[in-house]
Protein backbone atom coordinates (compact mmCIF):
# COMPACT_ATOMS: atom_id res chain seq x y z
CA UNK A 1 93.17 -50.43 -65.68
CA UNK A 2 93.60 -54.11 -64.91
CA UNK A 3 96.51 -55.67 -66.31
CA UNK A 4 95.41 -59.46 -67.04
CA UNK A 5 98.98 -60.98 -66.81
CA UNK A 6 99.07 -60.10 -63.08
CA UNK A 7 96.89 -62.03 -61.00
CA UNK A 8 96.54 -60.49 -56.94
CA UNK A 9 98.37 -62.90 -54.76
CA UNK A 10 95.89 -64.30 -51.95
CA UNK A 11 96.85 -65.49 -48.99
CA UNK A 12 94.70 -67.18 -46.42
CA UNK A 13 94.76 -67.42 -42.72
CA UNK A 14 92.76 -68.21 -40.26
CA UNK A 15 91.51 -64.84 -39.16
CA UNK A 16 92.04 -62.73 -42.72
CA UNK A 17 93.15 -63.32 -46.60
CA UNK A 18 95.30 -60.31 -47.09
CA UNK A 19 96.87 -59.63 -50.90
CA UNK A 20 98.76 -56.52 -52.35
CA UNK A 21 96.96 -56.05 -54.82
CA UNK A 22 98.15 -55.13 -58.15
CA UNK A 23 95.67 -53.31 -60.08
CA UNK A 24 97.35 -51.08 -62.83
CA UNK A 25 99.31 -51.04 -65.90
CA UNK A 26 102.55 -50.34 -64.66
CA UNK A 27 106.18 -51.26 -65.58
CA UNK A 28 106.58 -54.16 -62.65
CA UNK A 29 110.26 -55.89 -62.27
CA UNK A 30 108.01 -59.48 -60.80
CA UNK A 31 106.45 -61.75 -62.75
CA UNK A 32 102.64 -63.04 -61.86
CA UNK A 33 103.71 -65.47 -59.74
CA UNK A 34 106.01 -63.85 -57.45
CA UNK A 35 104.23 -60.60 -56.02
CA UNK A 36 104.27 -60.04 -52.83
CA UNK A 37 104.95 -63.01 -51.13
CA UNK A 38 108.98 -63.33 -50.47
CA UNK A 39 110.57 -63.29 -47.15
CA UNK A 40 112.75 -60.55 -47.44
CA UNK A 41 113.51 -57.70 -44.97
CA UNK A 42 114.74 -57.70 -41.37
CA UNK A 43 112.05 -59.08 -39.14
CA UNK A 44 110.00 -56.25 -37.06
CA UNK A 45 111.23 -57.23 -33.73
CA UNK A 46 114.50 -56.91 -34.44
CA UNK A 47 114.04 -53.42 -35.47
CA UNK A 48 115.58 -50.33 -33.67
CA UNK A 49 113.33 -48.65 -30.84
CA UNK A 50 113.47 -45.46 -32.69
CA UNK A 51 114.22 -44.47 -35.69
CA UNK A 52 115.18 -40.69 -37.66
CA UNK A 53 111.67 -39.23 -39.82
CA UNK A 54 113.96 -36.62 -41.66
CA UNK A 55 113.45 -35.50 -44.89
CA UNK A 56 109.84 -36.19 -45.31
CA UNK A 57 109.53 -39.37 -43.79
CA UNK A 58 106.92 -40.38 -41.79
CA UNK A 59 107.42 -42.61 -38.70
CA UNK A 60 105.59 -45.22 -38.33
CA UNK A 61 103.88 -46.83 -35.11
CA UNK A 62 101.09 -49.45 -34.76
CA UNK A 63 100.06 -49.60 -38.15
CA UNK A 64 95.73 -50.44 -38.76
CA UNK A 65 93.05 -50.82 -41.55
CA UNK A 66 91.00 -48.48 -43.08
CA UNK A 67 87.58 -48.36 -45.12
CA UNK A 68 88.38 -46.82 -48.83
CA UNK A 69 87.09 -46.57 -52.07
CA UNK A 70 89.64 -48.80 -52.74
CA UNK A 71 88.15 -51.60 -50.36
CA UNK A 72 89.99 -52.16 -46.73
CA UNK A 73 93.44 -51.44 -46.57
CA UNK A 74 96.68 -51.11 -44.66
CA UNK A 75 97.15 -47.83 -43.18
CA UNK A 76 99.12 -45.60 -40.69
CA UNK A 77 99.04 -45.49 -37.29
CA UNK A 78 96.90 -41.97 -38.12
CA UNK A 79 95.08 -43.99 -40.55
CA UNK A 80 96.31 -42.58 -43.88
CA UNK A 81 96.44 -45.37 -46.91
CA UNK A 82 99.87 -47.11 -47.21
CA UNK A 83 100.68 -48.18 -50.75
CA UNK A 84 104.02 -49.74 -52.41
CA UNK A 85 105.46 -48.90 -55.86
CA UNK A 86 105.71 -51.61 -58.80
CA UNK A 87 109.03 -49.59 -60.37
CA UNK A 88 110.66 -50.93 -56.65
CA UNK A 89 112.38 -54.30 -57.10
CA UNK A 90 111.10 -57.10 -54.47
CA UNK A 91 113.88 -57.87 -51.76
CA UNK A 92 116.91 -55.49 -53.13
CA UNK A 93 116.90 -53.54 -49.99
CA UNK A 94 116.45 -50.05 -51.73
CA UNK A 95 113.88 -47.66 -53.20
CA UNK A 96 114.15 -46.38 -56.31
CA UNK A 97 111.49 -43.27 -54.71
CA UNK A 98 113.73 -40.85 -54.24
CA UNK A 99 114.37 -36.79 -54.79
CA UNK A 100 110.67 -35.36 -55.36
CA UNK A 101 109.35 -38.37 -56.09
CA UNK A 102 109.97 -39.04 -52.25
CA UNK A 103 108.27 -35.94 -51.16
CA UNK A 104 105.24 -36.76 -53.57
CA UNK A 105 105.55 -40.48 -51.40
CA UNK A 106 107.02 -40.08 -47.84
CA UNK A 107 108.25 -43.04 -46.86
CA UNK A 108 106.87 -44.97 -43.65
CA UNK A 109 109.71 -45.39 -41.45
CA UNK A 110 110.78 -47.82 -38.74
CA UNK A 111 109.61 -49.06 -36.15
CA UNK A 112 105.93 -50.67 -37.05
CA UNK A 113 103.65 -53.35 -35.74
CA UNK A 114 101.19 -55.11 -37.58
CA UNK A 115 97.87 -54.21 -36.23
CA UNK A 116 96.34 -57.11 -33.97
CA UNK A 117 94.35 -59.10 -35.30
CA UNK A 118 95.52 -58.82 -39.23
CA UNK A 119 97.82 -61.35 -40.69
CA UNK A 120 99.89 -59.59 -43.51
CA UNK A 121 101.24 -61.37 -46.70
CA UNK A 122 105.43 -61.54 -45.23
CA UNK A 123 107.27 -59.97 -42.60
CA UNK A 124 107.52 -56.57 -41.87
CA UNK A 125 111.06 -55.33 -42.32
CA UNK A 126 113.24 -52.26 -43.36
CA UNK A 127 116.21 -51.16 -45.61
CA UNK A 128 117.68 -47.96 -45.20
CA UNK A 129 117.49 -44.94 -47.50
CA UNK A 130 119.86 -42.45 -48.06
CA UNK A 131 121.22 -40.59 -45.34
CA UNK A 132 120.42 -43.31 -42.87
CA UNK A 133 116.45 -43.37 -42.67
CA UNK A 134 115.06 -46.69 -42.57
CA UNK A 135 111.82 -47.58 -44.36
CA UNK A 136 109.30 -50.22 -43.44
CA UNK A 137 108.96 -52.59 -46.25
CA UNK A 138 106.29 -55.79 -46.25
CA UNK A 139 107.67 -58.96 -48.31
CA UNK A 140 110.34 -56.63 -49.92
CA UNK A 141 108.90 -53.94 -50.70
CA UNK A 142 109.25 -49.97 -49.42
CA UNK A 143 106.11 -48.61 -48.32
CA UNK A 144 105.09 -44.91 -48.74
CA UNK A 145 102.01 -42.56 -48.43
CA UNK A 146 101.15 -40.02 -50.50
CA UNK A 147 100.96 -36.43 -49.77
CA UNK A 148 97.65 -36.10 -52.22
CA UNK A 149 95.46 -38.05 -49.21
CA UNK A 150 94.92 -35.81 -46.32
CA UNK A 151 92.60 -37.44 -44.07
CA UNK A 152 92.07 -41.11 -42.47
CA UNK A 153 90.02 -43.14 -45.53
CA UNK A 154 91.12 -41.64 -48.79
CA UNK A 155 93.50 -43.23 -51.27
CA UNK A 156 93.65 -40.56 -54.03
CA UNK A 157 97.23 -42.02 -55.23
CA UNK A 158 96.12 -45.54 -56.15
CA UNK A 159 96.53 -46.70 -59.90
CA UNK A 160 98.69 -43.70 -59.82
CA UNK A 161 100.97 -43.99 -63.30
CA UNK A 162 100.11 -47.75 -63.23
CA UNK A 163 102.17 -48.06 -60.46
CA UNK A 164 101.21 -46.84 -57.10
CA UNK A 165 99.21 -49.18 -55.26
CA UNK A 166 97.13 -49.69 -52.38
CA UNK A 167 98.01 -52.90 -49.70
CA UNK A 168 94.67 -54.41 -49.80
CA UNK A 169 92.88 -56.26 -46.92
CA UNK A 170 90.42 -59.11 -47.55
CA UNK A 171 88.71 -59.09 -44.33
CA UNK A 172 84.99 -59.81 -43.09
CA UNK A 173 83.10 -56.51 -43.87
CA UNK A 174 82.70 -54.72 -40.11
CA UNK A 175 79.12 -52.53 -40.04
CA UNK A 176 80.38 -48.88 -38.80
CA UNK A 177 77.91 -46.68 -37.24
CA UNK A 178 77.71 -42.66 -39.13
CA UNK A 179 77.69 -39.44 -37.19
CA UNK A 180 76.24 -35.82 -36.83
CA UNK A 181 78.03 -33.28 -37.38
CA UNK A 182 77.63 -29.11 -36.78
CA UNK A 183 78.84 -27.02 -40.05
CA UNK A 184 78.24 -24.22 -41.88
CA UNK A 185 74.82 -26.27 -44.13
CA UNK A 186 73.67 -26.87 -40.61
CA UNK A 187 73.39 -30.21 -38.82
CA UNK A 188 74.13 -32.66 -41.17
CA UNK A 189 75.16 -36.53 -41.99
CA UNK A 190 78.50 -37.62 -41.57
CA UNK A 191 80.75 -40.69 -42.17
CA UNK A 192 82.53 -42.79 -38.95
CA UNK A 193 85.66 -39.82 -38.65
CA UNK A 194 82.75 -36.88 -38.51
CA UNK A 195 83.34 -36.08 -42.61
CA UNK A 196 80.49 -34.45 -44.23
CA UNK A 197 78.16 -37.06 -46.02
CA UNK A 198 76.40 -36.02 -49.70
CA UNK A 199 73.99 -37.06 -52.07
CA UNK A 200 74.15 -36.22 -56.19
CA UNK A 201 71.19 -35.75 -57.69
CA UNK A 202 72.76 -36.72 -61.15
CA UNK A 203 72.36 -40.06 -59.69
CA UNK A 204 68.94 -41.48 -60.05
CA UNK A 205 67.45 -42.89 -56.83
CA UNK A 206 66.66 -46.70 -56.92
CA UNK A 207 68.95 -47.14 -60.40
CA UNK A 208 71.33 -49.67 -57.64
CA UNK A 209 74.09 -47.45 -59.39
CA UNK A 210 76.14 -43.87 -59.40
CA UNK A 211 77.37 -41.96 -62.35
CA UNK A 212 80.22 -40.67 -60.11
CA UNK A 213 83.09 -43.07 -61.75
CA UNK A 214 86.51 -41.99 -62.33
CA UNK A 215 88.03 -38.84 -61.67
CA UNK A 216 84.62 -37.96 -60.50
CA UNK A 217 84.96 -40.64 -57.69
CA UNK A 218 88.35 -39.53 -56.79
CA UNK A 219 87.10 -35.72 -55.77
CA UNK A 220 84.04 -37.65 -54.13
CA UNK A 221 84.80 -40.97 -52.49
CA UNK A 222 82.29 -42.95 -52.52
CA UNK A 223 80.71 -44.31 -48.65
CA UNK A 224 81.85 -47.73 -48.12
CA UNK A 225 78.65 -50.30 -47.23
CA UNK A 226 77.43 -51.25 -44.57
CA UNK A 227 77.07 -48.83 -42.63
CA UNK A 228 74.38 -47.95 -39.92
CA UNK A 229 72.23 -44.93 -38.51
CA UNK A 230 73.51 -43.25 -35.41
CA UNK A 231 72.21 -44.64 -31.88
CA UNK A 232 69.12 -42.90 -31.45
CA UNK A 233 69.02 -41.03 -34.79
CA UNK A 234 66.08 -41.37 -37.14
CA UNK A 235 67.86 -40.71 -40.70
CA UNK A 236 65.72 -39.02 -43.76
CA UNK A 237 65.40 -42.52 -45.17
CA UNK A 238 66.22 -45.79 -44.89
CA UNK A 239 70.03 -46.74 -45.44
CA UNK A 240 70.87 -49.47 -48.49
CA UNK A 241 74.02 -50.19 -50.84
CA UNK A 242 75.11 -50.67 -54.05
CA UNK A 243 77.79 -52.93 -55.93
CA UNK A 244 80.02 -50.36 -58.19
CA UNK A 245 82.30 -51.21 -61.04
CA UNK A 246 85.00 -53.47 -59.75
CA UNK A 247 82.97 -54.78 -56.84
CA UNK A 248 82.88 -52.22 -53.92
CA UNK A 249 79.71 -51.67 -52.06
CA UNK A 250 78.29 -48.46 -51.73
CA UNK A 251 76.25 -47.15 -49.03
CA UNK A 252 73.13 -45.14 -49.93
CA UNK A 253 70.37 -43.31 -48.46
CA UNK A 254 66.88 -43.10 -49.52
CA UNK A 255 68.33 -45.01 -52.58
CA UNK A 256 70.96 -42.22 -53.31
CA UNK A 257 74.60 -43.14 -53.74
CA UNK A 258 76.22 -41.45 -50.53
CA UNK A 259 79.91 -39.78 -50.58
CA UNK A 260 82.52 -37.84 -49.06
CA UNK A 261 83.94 -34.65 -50.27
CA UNK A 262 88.25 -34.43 -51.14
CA UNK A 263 87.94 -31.00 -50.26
CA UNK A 264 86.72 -31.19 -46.81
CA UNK A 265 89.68 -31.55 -44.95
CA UNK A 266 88.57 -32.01 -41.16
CA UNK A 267 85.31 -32.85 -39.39
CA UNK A 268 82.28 -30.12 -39.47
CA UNK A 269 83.39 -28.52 -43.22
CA UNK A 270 81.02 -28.84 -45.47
CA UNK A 271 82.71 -27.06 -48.61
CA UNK A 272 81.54 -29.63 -50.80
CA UNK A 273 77.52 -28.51 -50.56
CA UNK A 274 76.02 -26.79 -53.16
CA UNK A 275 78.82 -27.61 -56.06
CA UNK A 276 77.95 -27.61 -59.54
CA UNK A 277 74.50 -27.00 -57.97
CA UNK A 278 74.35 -30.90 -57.80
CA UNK A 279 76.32 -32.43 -54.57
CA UNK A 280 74.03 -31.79 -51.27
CA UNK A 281 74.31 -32.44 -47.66
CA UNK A 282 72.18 -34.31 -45.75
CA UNK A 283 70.38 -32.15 -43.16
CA UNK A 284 69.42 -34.22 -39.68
CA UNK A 285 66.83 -32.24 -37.92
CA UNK A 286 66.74 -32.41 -34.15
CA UNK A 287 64.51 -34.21 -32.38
């Protein structure tokens, strides 16, 4: 859910417009106008060279985007989505994440560097947690993951409660070239980190949309557009897209919506094939 009386905050630069992005219903201590966009924090450079990743934090490094069903966003140095929490007050130099809702959301801890190239809304900075970790924050506010995404490209916790979100990335959409991968269906499809790549024939070929909304979408991410055939690889079709709900572009194949699977957890599984006796791989035969 959208709440209406929060607008996104955009800012623009010359190389990217980056916003945090506030897309749920949740209880937020900032008004409209004020999210994300205050200098608070100490500046990264003047951060410690290392820093303690006790009790489920997760240290941080040189941080990059990813490709999500979310859109692009800020992510780990391993890639894995970075979000912020509404409930967390802008600037008061503490989390209110703490206890298990801390080991639901590790916190991303000091040091960090902005990846090159990406201009973020405010300064990186940190405040310092309980028992002497210190947390990245951007413009004020902690940062976390979230123990539900387990691979590089998933963001299973946004909208979360209304209040975990995502640190969106307006940026220039980048064409990423797919891959083959050996599993147990055989040689099959597979997205730009080697995860198996399916089709659902619920989904009506040529419609320009998917019935996979929702929770549905969460178990299989959609493929984010545009992507492109691997060098030398004729694919069973020719690739396309398609604009879902809320504006991200799907890639599709032979006019099928194409996704990834939440249960494949590494490169060459293929657990998702055959489910519901709906959600297929896509075999590559050798040439």
């Amino acid at each position: 859910m959208r709440n209406p009386g929060r607008a996104p905050l955009l800012i623009t630069g010359a190389l990217l417009a980056v916003t945090l992005a506030v897309t749920g219903c949740g209880k937020d201590s900032y008004s409209a106008g004020s999210p994300p966009g205050g200098a608070y924090g100490t500046p990264a450079s003047s951060m410690p060279a290392t820093s303690s990743a006790s009790s489920g934090a997760v240290q941080g490094g040189v941080l990059k985007t990813e490709t999500t069903s979310a859109g692009t966003v800020l992510a780990s140095s391993h890639g894995l989505t970075l979000y912020y929490y509404a409930e967390d007050k802008q600037g008061s130099g503490r989390s209110v994440c703490t206890g298990g809702c801390a080991s639901a959301w590790p916190p991303l801890t000091a040091p960090v560097r902005a990846p090159a190239g990406v201009r973020l809304p405010g300064p990186l900075g940190m405040i310092t947690r309980p028992g002497g970790i210190e947390q990245v924050t951007i413009n004020g506010y902690p940062v976390y993951f979230y123990s539900g995404d387990k691979a590089p490209g998933q963001a299973t916790g946004n909208g979360y409660e209304g209040a975990w979100h995502v640190i969106k990335i307006h940026a220039a959409a980048t064409t990423r070239t797919l891959t083959v991968e050996r599993t147990s269906a055989g040689t099959v499809l597979a997205g730009v980190h080697g995860y198996t790549l399916y089709y659902y024939t619920e989904d009506k070929p040529g419609s320009g949309k998917s019935v996979c909304t929702g929770g549905c979408a969460k178990a299989w991410p959609p493929l984010v557009a545009p992507v492109k055939a691997p060098a030398g690889m004729r694919l069973p079709g020719r690739l396309g897209m398609i604009t879902r709900p809320g504006g991200l572009r799907q890639a599709t194949l032979n006019g099928y919506p194409l996704y990834t699977y939440a249960g494949d957890k590494a490169p060459g599984q293929a657990t998702g094939n055959g489910i519901g006796g709906a959600w297929h791989v896509i075999n590559i035969k050798a040439s």
